[in-house]
PDB file of N, CA and C in Angstrom:
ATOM      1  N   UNK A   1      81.656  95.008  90.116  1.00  0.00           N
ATOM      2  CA  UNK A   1      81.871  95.253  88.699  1.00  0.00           C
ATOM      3  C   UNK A   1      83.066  94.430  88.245  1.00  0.00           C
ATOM      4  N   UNK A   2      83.065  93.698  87.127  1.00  0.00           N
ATOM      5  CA  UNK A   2      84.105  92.974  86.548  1.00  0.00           C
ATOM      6  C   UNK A   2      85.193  93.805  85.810  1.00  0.00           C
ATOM      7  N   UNK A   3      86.535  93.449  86.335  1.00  0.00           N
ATOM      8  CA  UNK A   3      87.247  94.014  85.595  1.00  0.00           C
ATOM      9  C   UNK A   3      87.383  94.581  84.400  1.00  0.00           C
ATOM     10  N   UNK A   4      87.153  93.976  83.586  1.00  0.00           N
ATOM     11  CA  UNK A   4      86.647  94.518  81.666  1.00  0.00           C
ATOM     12  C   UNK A   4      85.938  95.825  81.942  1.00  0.00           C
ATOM     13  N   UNK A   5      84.893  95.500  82.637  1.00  0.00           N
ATOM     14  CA  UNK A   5      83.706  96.455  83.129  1.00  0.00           C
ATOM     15  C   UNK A   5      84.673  98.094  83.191  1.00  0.00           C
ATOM     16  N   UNK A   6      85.361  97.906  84.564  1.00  0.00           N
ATOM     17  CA  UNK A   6      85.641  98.982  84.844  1.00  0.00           C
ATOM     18  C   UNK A   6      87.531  99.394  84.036  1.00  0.00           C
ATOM     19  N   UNK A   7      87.761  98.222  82.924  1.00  0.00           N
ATOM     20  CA  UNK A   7      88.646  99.457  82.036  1.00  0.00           C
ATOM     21  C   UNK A   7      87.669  99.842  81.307  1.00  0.00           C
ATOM     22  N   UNK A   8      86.968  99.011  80.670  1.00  0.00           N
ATOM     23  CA  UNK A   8      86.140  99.400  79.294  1.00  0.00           C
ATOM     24  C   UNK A   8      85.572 101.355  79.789  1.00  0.00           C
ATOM     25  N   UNK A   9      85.362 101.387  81.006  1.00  0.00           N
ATOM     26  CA  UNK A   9      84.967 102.605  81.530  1.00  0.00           C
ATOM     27  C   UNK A   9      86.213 103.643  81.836  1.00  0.00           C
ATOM     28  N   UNK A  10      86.927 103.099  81.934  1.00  0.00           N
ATOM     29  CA  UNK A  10      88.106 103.790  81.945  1.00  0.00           C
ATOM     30  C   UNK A  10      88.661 104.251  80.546  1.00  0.00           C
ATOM     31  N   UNK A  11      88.223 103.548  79.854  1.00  0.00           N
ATOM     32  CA  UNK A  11      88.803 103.437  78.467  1.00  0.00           C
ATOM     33  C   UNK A  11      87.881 104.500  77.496  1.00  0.00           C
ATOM     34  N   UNK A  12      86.624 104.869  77.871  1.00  0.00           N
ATOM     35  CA  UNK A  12      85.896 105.491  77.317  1.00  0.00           C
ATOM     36  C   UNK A  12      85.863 106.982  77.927  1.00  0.00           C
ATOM     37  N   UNK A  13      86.715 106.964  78.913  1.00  0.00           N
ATOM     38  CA  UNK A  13      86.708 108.607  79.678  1.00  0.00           C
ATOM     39  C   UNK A  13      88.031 109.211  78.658  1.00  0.00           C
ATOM     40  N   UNK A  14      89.172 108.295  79.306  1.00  0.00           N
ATOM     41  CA  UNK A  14      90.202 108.475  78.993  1.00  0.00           C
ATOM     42  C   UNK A  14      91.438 108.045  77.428  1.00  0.00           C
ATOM     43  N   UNK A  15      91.345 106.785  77.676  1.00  0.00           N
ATOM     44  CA  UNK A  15      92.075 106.124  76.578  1.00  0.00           C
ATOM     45  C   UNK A  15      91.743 105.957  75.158  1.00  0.00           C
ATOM     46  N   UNK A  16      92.240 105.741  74.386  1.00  0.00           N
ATOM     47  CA  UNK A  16      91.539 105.634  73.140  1.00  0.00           C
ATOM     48  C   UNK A  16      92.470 104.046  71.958  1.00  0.00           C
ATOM     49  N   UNK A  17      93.894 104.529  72.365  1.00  0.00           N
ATOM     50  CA  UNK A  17      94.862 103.897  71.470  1.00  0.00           C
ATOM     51  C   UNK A  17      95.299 102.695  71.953  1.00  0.00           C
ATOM     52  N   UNK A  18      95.524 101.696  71.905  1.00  0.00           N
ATOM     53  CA  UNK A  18      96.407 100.174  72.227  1.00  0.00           C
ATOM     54  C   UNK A  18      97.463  99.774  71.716  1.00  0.00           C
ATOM     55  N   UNK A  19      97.794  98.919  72.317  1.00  0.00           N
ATOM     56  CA  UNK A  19      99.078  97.993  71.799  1.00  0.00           C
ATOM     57  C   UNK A  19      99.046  96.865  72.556  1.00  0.00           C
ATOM     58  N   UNK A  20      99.083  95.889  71.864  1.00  0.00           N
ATOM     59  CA  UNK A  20      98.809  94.839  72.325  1.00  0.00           C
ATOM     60  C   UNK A  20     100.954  94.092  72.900  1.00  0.00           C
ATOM     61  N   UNK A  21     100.957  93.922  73.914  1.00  0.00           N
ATOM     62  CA  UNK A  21     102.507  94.009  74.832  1.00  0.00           C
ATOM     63  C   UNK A  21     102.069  92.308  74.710  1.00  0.00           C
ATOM     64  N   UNK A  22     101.576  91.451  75.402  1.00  0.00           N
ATOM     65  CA  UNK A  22     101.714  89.926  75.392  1.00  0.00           C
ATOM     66  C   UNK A  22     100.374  89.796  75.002  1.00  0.00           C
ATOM     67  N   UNK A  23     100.631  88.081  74.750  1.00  0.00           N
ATOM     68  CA  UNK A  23      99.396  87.261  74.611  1.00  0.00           C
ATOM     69  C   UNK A  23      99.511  86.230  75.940  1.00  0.00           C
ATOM     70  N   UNK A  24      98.643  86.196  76.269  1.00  0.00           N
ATOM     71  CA  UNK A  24      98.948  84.769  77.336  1.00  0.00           C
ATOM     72  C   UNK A  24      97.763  83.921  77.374  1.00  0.00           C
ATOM     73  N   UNK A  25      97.361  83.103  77.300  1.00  0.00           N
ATOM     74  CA  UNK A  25      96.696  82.426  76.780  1.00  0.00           C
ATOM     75  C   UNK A  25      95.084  82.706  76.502  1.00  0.00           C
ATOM     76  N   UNK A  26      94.024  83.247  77.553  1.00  0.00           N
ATOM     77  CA  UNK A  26      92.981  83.793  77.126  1.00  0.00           C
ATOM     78  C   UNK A  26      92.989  85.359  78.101  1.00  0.00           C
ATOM     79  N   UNK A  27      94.301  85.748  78.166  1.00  0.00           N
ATOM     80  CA  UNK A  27      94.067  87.026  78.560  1.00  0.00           C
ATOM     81  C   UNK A  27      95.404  88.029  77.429  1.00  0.00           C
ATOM     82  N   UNK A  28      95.053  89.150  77.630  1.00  0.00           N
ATOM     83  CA  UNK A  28      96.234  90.441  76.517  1.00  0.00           C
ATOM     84  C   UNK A  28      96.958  90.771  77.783  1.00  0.00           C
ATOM     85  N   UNK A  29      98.067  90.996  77.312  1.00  0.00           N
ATOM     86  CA  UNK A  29      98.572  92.205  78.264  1.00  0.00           C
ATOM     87  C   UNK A  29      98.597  93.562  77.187  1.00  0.00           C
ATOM     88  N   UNK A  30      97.870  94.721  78.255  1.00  0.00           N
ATOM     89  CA  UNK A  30      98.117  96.083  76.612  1.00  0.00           C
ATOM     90  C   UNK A  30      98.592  96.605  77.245  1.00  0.00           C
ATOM     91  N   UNK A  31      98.781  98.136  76.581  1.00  0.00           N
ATOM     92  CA  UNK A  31      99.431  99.357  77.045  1.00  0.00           C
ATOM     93  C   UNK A  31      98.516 100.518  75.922  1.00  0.00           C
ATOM     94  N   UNK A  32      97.767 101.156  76.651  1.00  0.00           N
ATOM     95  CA  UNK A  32      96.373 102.404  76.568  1.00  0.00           C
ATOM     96  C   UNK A  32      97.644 103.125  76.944  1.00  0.00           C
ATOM     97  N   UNK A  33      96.930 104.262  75.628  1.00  0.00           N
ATOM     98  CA  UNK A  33      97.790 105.849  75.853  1.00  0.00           C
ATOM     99  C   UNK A  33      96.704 106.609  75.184  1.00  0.00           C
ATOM    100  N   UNK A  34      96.426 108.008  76.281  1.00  0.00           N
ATOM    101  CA  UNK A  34      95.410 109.037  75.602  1.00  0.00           C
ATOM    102  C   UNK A  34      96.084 109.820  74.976  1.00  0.00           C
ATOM    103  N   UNK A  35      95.765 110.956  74.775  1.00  0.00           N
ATOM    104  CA  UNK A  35      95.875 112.242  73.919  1.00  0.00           C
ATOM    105  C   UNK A  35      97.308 112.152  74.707  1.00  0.00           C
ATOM    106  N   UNK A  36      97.441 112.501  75.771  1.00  0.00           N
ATOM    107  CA  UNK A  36      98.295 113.227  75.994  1.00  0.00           C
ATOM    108  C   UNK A  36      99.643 112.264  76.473  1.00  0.00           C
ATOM    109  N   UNK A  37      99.678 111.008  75.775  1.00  0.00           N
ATOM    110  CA  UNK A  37     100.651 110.239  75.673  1.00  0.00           C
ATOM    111  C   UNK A  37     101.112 109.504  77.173  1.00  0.00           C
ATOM    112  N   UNK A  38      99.869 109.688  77.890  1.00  0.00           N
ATOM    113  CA  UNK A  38     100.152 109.052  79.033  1.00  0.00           C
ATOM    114  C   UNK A  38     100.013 107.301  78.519  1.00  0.00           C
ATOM    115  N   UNK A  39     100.641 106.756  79.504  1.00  0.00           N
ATOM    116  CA  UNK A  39     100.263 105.411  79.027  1.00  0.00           C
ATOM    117  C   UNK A  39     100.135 104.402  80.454  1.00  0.00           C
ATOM    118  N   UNK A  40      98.901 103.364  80.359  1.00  0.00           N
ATOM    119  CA  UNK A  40      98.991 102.804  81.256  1.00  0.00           C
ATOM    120  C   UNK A  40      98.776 100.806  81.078  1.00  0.00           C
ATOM    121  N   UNK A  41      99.589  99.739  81.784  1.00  0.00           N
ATOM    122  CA  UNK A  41      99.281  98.534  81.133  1.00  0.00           C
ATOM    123  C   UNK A  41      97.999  98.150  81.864  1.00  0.00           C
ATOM    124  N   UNK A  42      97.484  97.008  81.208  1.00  0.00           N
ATOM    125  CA  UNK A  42      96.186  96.596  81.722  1.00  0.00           C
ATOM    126  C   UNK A  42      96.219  95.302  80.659  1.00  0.00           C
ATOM    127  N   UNK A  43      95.330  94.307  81.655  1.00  0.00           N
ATOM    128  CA  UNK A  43      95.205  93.117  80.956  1.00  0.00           C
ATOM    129  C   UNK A  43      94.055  92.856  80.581  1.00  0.00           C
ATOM    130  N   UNK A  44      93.806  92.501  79.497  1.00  0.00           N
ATOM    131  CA  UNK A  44      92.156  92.291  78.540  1.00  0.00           C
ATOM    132  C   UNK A  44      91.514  91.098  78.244  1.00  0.00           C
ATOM    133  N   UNK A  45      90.682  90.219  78.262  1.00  0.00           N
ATOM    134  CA  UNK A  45      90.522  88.788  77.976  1.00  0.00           C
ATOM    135  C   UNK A  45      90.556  89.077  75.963  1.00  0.00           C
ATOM    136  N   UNK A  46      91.177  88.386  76.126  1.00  0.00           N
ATOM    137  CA  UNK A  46      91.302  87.446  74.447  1.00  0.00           C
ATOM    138  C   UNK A  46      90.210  87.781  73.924  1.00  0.00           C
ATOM    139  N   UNK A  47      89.263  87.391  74.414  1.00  0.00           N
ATOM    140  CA  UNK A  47      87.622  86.994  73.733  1.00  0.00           C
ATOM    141  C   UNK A  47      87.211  88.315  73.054  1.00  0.00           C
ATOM    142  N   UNK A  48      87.687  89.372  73.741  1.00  0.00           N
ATOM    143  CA  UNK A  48      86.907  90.998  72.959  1.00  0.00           C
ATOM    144  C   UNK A  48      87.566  91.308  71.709  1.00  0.00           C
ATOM    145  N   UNK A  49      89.006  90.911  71.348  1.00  0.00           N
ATOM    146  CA  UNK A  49      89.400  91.169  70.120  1.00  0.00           C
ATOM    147  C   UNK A  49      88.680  90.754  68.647  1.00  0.00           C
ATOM    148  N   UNK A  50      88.372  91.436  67.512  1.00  0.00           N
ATOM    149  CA  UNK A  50      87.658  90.900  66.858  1.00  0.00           C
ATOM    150  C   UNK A  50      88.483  90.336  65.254  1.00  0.00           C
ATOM    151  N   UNK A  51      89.818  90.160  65.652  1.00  0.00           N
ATOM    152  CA  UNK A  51      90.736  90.074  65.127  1.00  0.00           C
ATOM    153  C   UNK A  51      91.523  88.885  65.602  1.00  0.00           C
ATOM    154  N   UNK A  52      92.556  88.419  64.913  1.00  0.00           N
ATOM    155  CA  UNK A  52      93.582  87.528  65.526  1.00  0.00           C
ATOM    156  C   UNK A  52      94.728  88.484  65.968  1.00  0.00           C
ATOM    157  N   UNK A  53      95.318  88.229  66.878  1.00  0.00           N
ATOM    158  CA  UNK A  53      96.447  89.648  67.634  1.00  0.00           C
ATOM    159  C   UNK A  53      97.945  88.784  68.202  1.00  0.00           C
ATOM    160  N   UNK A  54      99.086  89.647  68.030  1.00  0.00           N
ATOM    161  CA  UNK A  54      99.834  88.946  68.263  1.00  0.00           C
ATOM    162  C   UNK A  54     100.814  90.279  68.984  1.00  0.00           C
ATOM    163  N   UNK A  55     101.809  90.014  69.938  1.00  0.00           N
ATOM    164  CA  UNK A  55     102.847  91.198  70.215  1.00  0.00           C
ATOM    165  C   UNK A  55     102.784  92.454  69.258  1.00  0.00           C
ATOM    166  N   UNK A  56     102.510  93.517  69.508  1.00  0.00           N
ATOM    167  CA  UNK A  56     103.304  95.318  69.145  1.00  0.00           C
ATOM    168  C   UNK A  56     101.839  94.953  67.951  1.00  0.00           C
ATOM    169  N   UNK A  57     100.995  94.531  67.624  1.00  0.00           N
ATOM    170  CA  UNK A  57      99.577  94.863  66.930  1.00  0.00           C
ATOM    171  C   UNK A  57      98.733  96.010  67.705  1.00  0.00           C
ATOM    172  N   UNK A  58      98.670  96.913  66.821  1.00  0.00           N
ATOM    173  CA  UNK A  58      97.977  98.184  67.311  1.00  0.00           C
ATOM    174  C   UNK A  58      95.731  98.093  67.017  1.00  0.00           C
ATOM    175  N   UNK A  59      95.459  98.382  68.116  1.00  0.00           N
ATOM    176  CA  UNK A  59      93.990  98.430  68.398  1.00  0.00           C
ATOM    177  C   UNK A  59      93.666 100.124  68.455  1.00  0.00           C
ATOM    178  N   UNK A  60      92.387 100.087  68.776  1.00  0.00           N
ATOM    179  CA  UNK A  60      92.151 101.442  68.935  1.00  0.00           C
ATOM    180  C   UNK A  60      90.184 101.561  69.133  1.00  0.00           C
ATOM    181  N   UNK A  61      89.541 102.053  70.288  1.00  0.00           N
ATOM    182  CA  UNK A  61      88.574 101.934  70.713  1.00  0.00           C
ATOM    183  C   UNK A  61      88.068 103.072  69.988  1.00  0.00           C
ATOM    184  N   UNK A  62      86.384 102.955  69.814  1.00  0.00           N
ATOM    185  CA  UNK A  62      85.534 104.250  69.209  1.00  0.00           C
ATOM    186  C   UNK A  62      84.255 103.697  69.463  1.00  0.00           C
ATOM    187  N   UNK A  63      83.734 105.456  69.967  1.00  0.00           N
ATOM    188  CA  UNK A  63      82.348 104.690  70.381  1.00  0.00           C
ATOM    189  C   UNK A  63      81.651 105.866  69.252  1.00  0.00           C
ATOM    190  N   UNK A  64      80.540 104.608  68.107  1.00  0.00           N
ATOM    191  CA  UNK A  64      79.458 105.257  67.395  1.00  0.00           C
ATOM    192  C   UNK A  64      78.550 105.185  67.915  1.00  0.00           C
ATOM    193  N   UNK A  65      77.290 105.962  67.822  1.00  0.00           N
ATOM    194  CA  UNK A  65      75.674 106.010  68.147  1.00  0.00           C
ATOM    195  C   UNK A  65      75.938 105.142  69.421  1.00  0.00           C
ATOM    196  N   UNK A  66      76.895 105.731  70.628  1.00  0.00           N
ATOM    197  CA  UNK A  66      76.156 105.326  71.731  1.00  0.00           C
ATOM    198  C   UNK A  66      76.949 103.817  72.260  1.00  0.00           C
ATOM    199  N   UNK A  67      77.427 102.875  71.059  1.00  0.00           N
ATOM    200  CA  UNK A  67      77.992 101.688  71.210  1.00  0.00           C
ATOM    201  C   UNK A  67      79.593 101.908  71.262  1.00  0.00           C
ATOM    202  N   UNK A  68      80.258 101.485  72.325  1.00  0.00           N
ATOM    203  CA  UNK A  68      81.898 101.548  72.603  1.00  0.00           C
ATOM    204  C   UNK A  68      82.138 100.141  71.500  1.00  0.00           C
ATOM    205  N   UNK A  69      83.248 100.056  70.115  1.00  0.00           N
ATOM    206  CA  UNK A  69      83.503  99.104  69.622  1.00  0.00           C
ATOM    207  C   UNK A  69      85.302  99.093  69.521  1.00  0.00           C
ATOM    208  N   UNK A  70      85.687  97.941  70.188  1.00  0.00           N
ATOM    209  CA  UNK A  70      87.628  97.820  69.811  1.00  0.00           C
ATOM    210  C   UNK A  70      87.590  97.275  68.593  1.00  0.00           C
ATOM    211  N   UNK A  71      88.535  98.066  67.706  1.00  0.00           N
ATOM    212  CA  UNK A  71      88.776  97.987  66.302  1.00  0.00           C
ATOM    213  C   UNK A  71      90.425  97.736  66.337  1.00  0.00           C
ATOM    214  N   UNK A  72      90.665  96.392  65.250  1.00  0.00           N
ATOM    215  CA  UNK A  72      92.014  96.242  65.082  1.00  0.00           C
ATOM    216  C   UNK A  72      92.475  96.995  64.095  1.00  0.00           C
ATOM    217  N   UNK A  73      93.997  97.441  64.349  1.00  0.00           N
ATOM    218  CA  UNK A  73      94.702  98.397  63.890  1.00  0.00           C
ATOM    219  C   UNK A  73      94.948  99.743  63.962  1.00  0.00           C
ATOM    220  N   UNK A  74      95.360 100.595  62.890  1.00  0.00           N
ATOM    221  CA  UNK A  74      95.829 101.601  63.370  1.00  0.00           C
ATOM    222  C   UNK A  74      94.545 102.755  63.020  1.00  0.00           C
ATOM    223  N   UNK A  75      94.131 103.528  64.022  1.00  0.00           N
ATOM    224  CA  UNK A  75      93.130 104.400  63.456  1.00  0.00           C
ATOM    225  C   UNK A  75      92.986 105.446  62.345  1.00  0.00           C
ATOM    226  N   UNK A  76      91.564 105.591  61.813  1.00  0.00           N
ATOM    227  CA  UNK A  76      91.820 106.372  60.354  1.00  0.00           C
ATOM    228  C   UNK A  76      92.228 107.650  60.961  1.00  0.00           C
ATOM    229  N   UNK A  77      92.964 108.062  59.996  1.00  0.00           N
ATOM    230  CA  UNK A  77      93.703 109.578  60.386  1.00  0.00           C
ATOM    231  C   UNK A  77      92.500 110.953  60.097  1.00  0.00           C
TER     232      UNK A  77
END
């Protein structure tokens, strides 16, 4: 399983919120925190953002009808 693979799965049990910590050239460095303010870093390829992203830009994952989608910014309240 490819890395992406198994956060994206990680990310859908647990995590929900981002922050995007570096850019480095076609990979992120983030930092995922769930509910309960745990937080963990992990590095993301570039390519999934559907946004342009730069240091401390906040993301935030949601899965509708079945489809997991990363959404830039801060989630609706």
């Amino acid at each position: 399983m490819h890395k992406i693979s198994r956060c994206i799965n990680f990310v859908m049990m647990f995590y929900v919120l981002g922050i995007v910590d570096q850019v480095h050239n076609d990979s992120v460095q983030v930092e995922l925190s769930d509910i309960e303010g745990t937080v963990i870093t992990d590095d993301l390829p570039l390519w999934i953002f559907p946004c342009e992203i730069e240091e401390g830009d906040m993301f935030y994952f949601v899965k509708l009808d079945g489809v997991l989608e990363l959404r830039c910014g801060k989630p609706p309240e």
